[in-house]
C-alpha atoms as a PDB file:
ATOM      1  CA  UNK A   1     -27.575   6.319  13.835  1.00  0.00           C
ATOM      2  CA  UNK A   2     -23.359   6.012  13.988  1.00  0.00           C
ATOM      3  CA  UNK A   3     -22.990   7.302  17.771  1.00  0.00           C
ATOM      4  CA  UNK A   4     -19.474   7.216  17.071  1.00  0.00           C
ATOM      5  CA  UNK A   5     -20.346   9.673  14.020  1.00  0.00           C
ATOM      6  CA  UNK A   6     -22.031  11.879  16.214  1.00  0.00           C
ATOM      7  CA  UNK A   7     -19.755  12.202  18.911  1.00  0.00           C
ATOM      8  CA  UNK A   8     -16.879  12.989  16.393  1.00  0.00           C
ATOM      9  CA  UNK A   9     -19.239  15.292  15.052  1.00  0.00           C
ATOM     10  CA  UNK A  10     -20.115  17.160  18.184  1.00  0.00           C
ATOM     11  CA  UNK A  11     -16.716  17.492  19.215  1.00  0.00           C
ATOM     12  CA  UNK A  12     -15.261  18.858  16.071  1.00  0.00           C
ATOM     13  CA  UNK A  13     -18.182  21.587  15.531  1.00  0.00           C
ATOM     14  CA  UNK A  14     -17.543  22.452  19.491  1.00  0.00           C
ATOM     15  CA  UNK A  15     -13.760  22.765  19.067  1.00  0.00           C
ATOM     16  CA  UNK A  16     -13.558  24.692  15.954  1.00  0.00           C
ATOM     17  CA  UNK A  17     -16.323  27.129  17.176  1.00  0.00           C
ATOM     18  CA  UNK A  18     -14.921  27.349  20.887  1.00  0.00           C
ATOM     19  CA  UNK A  19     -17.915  29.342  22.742  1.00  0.00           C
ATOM     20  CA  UNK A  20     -16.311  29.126  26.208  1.00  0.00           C
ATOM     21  CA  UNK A  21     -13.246  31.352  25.039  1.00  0.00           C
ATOM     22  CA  UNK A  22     -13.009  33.840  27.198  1.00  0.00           C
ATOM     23  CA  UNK A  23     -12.290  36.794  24.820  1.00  0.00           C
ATOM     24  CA  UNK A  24     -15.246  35.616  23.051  1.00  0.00           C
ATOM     25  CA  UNK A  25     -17.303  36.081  26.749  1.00  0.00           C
ATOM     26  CA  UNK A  26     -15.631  39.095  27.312  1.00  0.00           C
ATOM     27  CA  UNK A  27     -16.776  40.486  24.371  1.00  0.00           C
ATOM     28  CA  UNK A  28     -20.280  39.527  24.856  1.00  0.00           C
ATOM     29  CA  UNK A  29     -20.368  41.240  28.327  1.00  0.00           C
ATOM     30  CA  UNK A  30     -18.654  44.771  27.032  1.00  0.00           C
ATOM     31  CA  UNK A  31     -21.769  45.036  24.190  1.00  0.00           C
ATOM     32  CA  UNK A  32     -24.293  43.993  26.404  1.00  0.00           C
ATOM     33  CA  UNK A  33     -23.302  46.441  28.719  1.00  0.00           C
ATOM     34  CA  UNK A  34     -23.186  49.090  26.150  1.00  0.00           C
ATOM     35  CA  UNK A  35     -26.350  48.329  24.452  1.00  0.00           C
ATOM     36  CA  UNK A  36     -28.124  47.854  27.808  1.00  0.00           C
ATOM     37  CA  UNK A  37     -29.267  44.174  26.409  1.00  0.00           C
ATOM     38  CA  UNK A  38     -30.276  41.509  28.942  1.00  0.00           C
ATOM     39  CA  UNK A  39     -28.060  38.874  29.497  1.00  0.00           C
ATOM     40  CA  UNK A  40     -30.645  36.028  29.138  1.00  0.00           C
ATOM     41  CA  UNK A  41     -31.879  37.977  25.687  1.00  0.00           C
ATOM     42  CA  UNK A  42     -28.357  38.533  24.201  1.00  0.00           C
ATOM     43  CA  UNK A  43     -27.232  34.899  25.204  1.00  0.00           C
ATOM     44  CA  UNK A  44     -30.168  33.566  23.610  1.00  0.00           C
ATOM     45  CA  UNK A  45     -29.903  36.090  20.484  1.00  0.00           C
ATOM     46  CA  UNK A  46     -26.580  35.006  20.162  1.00  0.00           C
ATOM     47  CA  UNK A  47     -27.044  31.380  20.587  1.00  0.00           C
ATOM     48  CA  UNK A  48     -30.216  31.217  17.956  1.00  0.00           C
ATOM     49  CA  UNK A  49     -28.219  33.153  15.267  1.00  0.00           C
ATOM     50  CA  UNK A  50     -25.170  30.702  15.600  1.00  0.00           C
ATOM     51  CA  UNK A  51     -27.703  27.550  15.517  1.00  0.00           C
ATOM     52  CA  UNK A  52     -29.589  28.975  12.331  1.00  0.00           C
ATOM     53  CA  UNK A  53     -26.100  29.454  10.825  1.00  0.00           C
ATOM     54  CA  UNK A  54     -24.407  26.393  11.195  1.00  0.00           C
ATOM     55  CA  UNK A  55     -27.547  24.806  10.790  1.00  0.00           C
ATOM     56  CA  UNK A  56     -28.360  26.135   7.493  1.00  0.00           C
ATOM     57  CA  UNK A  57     -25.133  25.506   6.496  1.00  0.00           C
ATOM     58  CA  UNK A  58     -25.089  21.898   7.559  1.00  0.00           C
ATOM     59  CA  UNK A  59     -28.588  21.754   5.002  1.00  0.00           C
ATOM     60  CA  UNK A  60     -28.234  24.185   2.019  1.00  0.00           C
ATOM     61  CA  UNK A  61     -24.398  25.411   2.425  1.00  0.00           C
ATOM     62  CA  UNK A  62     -22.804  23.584  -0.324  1.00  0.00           C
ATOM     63  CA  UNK A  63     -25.260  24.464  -2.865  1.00  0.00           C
ATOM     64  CA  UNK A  64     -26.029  28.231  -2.030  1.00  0.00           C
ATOM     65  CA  UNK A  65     -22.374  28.943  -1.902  1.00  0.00           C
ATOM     66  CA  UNK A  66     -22.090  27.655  -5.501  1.00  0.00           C
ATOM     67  CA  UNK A  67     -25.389  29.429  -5.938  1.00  0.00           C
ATOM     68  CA  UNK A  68     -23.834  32.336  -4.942  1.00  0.00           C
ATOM     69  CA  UNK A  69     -20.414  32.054  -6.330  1.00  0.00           C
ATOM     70  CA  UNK A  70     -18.818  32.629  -3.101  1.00  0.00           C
ATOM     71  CA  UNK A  71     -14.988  31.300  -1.912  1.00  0.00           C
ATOM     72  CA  UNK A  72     -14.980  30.479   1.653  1.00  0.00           C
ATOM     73  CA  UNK A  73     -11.373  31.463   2.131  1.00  0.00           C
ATOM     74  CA  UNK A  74     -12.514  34.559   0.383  1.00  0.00           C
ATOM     75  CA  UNK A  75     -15.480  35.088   3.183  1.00  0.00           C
ATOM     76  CA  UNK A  76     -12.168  33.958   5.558  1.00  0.00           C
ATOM     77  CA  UNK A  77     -10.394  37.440   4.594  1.00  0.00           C
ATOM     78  CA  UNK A  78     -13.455  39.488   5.108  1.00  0.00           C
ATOM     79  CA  UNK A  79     -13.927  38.042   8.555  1.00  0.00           C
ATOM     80  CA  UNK A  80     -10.280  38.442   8.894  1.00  0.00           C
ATOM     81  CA  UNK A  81     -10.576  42.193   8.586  1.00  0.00           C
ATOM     82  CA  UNK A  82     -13.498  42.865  10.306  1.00  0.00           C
ATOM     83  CA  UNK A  83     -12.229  40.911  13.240  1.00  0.00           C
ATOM     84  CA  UNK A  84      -8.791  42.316  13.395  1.00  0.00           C
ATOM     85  CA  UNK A  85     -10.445  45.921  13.090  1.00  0.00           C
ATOM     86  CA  UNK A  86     -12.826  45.410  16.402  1.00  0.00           C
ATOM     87  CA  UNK A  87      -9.792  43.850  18.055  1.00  0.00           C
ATOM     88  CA  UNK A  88      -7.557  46.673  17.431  1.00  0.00           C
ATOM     89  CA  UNK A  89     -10.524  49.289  18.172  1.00  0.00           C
ATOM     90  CA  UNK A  90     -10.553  47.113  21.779  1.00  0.00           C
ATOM     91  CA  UNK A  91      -7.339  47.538  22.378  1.00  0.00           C
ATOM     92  CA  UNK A  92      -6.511  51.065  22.115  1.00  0.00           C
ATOM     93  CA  UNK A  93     -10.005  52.527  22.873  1.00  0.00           C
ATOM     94  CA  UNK A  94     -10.421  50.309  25.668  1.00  0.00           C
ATOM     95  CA  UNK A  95     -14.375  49.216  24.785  1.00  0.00           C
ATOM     96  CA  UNK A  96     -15.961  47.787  21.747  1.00  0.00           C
ATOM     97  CA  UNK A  97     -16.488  49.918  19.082  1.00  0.00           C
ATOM     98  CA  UNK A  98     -19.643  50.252  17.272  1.00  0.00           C
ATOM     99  CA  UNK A  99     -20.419  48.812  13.566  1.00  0.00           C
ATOM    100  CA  UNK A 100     -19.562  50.531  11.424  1.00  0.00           C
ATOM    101  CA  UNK A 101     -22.179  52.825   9.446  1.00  0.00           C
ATOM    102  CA  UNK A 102     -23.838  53.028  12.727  1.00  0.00           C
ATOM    103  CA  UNK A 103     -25.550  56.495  13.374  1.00  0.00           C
ATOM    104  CA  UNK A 104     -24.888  58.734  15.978  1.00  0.00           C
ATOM    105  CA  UNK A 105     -25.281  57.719  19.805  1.00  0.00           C
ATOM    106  CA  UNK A 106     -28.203  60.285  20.271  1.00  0.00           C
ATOM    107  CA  UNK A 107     -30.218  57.595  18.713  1.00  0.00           C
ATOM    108  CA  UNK A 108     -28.775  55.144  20.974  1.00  0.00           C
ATOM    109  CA  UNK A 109     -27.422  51.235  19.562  1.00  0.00           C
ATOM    110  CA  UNK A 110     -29.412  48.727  18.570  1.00  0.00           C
ATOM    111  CA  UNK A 111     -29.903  45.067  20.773  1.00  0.00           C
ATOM    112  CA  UNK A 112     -27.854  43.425  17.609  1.00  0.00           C
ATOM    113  CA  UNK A 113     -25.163  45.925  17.420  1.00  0.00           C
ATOM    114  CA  UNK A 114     -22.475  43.693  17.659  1.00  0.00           C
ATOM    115  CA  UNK A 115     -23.796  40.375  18.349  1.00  0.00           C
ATOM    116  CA  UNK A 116     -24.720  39.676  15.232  1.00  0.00           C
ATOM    117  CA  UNK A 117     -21.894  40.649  13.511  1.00  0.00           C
ATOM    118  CA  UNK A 118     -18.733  40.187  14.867  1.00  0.00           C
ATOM    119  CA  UNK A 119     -19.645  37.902  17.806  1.00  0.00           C
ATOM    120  CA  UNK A 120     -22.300  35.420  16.197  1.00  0.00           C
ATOM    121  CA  UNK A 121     -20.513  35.551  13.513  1.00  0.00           C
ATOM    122  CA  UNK A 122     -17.543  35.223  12.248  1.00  0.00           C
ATOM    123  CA  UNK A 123     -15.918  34.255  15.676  1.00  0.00           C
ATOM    124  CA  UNK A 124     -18.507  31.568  16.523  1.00  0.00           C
ATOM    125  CA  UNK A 125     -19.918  30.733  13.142  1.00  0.00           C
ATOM    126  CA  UNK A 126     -17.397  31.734  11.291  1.00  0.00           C
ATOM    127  CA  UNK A 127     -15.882  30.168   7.667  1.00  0.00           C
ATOM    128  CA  UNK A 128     -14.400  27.236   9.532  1.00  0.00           C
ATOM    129  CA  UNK A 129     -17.284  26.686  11.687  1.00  0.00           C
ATOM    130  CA  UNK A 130     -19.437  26.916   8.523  1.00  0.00           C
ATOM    131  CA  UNK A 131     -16.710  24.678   6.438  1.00  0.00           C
ATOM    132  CA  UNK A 132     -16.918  21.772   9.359  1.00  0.00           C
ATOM    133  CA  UNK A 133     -20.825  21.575   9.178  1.00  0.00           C
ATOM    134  CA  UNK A 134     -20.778  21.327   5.269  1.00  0.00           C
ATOM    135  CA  UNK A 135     -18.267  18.676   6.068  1.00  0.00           C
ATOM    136  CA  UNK A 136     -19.989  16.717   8.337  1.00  0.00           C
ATOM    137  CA  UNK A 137     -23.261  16.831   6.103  1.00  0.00           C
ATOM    138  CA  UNK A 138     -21.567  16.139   3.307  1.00  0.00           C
ATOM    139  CA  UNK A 139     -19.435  13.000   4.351  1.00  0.00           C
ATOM    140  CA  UNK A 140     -22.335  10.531   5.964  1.00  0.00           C
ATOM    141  CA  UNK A 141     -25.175   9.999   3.533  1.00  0.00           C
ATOM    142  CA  UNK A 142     -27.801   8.532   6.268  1.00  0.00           C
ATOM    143  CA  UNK A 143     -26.229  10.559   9.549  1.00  0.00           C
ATOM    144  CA  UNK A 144     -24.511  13.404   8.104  1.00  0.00           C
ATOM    145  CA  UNK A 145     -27.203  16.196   7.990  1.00  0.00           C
ATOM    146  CA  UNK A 146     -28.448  14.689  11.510  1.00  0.00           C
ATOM    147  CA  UNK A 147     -24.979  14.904  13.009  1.00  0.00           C
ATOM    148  CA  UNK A 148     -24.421  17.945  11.617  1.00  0.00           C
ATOM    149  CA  UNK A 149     -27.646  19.467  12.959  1.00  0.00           C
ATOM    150  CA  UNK A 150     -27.121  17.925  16.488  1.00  0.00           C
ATOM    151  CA  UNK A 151     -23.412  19.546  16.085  1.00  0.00           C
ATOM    152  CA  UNK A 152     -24.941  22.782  15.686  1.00  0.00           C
ATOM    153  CA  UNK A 153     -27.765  22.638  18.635  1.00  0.00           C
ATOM    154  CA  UNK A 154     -25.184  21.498  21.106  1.00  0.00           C
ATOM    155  CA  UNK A 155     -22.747  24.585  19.831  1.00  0.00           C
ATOM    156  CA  UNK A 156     -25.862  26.525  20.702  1.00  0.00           C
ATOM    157  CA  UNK A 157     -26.285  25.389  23.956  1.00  0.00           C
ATOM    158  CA  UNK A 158     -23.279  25.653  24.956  1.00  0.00           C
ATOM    159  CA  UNK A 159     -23.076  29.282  24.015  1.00  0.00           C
ATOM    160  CA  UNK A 160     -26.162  30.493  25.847  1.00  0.00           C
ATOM    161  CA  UNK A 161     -24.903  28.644  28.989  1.00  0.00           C
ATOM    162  CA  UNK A 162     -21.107  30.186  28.596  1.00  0.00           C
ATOM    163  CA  UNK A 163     -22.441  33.705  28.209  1.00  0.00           C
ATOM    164  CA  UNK A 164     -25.312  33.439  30.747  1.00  0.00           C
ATOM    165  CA  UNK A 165     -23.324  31.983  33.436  1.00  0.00           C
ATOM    166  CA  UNK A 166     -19.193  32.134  32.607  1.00  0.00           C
ATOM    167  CA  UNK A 167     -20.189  35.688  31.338  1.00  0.00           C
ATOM    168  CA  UNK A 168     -22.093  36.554  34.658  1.00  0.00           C
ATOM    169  CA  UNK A 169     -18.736  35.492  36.485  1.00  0.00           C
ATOM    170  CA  UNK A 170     -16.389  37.555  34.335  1.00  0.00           C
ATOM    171  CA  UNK A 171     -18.787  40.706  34.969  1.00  0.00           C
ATOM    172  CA  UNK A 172     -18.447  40.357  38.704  1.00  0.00           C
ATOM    173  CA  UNK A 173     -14.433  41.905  38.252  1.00  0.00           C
ATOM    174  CA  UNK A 174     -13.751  45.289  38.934  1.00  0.00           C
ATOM    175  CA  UNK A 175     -14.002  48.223  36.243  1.00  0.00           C
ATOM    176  CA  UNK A 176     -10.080  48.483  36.249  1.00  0.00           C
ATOM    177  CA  UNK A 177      -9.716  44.263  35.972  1.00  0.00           C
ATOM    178  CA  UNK A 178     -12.172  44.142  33.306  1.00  0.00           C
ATOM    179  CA  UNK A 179     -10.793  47.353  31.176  1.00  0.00           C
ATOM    180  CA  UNK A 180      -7.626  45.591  31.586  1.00  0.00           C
ATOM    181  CA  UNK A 181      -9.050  42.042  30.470  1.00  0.00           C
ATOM    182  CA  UNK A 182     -11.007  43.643  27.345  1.00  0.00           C
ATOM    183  CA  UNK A 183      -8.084  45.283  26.633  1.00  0.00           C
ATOM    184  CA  UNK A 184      -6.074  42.465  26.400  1.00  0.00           C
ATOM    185  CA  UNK A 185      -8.874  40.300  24.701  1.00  0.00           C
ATOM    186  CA  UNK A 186      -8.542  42.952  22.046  1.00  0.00           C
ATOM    187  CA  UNK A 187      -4.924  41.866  21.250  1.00  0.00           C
ATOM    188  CA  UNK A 188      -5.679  38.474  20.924  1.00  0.00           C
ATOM    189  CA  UNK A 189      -8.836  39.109  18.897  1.00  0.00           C
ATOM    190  CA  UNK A 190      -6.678  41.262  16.692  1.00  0.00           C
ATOM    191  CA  UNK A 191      -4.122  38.398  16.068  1.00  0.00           C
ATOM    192  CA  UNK A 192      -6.879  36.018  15.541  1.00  0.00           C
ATOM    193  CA  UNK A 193      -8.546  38.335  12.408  1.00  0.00           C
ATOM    194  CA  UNK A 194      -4.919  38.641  11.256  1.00  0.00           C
ATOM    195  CA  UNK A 195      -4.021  35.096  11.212  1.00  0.00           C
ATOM    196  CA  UNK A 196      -7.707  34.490   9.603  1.00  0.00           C
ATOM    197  CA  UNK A 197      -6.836  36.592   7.211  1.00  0.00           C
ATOM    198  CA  UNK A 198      -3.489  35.880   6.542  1.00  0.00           C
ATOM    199  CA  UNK A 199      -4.679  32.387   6.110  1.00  0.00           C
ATOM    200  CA  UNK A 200      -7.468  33.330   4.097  1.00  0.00           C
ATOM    201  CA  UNK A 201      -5.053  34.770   1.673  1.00  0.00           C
ATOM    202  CA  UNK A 202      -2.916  32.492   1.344  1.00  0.00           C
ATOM    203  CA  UNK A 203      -5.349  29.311   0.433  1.00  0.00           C
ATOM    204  CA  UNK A 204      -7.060  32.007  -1.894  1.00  0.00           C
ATOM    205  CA  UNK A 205      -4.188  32.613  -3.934  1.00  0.00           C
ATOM    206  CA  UNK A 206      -2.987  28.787  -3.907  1.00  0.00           C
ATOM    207  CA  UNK A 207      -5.790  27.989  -5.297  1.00  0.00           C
END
């Protein structure tokens, strides 16, 4: 094994999916709250669905993508959208909106709503996230697909222990403090789906 490898590894697939960001926790605690989920449940949803997606990827990416005939910086403008659209839904409404084709609240929301999709994914695991562990498999012969797999367990971990406990801190504000937190969470998750789909665009059409 190239510890070196590993290391680099680890610390690219941590910085590029960030789990500590506070918007990111902040957003975990508002759908939580409104789905009545337990912490230690959603944490660990979260955390498993972001392992078994950049942990696929790391395995089979390359080759079901060109299965598929999907463009990553054409999955980057999707995620762009739908990310800019729950960030501006945050910011004016003040809470975070429920998927969309979601039925009405007399039925009550589901323990996914929202963690799957946009939290999991794409602001953990997103198309860069995803890009980086293809990368990484891809680029070492003998350590790549290990490294890559490690990469993904330890952006796992770190998730479930930034929502479980950084989340439990954050949730300890006061209603006003944290409506005025989300709210502002929501204008930088609304500039982050723009720029990822600005981005997106841009690489699309040059190539």
């Amino acid at each position: 094994m190239d510890w070196n490898f590993l290391a680099q590894s680890i610390i690219a697939m941590l910085v590029i999916t960030a789990p500590p960001d506070p918007v990111k926790v902040l957003l975990f605690n508002s759908i939580i709250d409104r789905n009545g989920t337990p912490r230690f449940a959603g944490a660990l949803r979260v955390a498993t669905i972001v392992f078994l997606v950049l942990g696929g990827s790391a395995l089979v990416g390359s080759e079901l993508l060109e299965l598929l005939g999907i463009d990553l910086d054409a999955f980057t403008v999707v995620g762009g959208v739908i990310v800019a659209g729950m960030g501006f839904e945050m910011l004016y409404g003040g809470s975070t909106p429920k998927p969309q084709g979601q039925k009405a609240a007399v039925e009550g929301p589901t323990e996914d709503s929202g963690l799957l999709m946009p939290l999991a994914i794409p602001l953990i695991a997103g198309p860069g996230a995803i890009a980086t562990a293809i990368a990484i498999s891809t680029s070492n012969a003998d350590d790549g697909p290990t490294s890559a797999l490690i990469g993904a367990g330890a952006v796992a971990l770190v998730t479930f222990v930034a929502f479980q406990f950084l989340g439990g801190v954050l949730a300890k504000a006061s209603p006003g403090t944290a409506a005025l937190l989300l709210r502002i969470g929501g204008m930088v998750l609304a500039t982050i789906g723009v720029q990822m789909l600005m981005g997106g665009l841009k690489r699309f059409w040059a190539a």
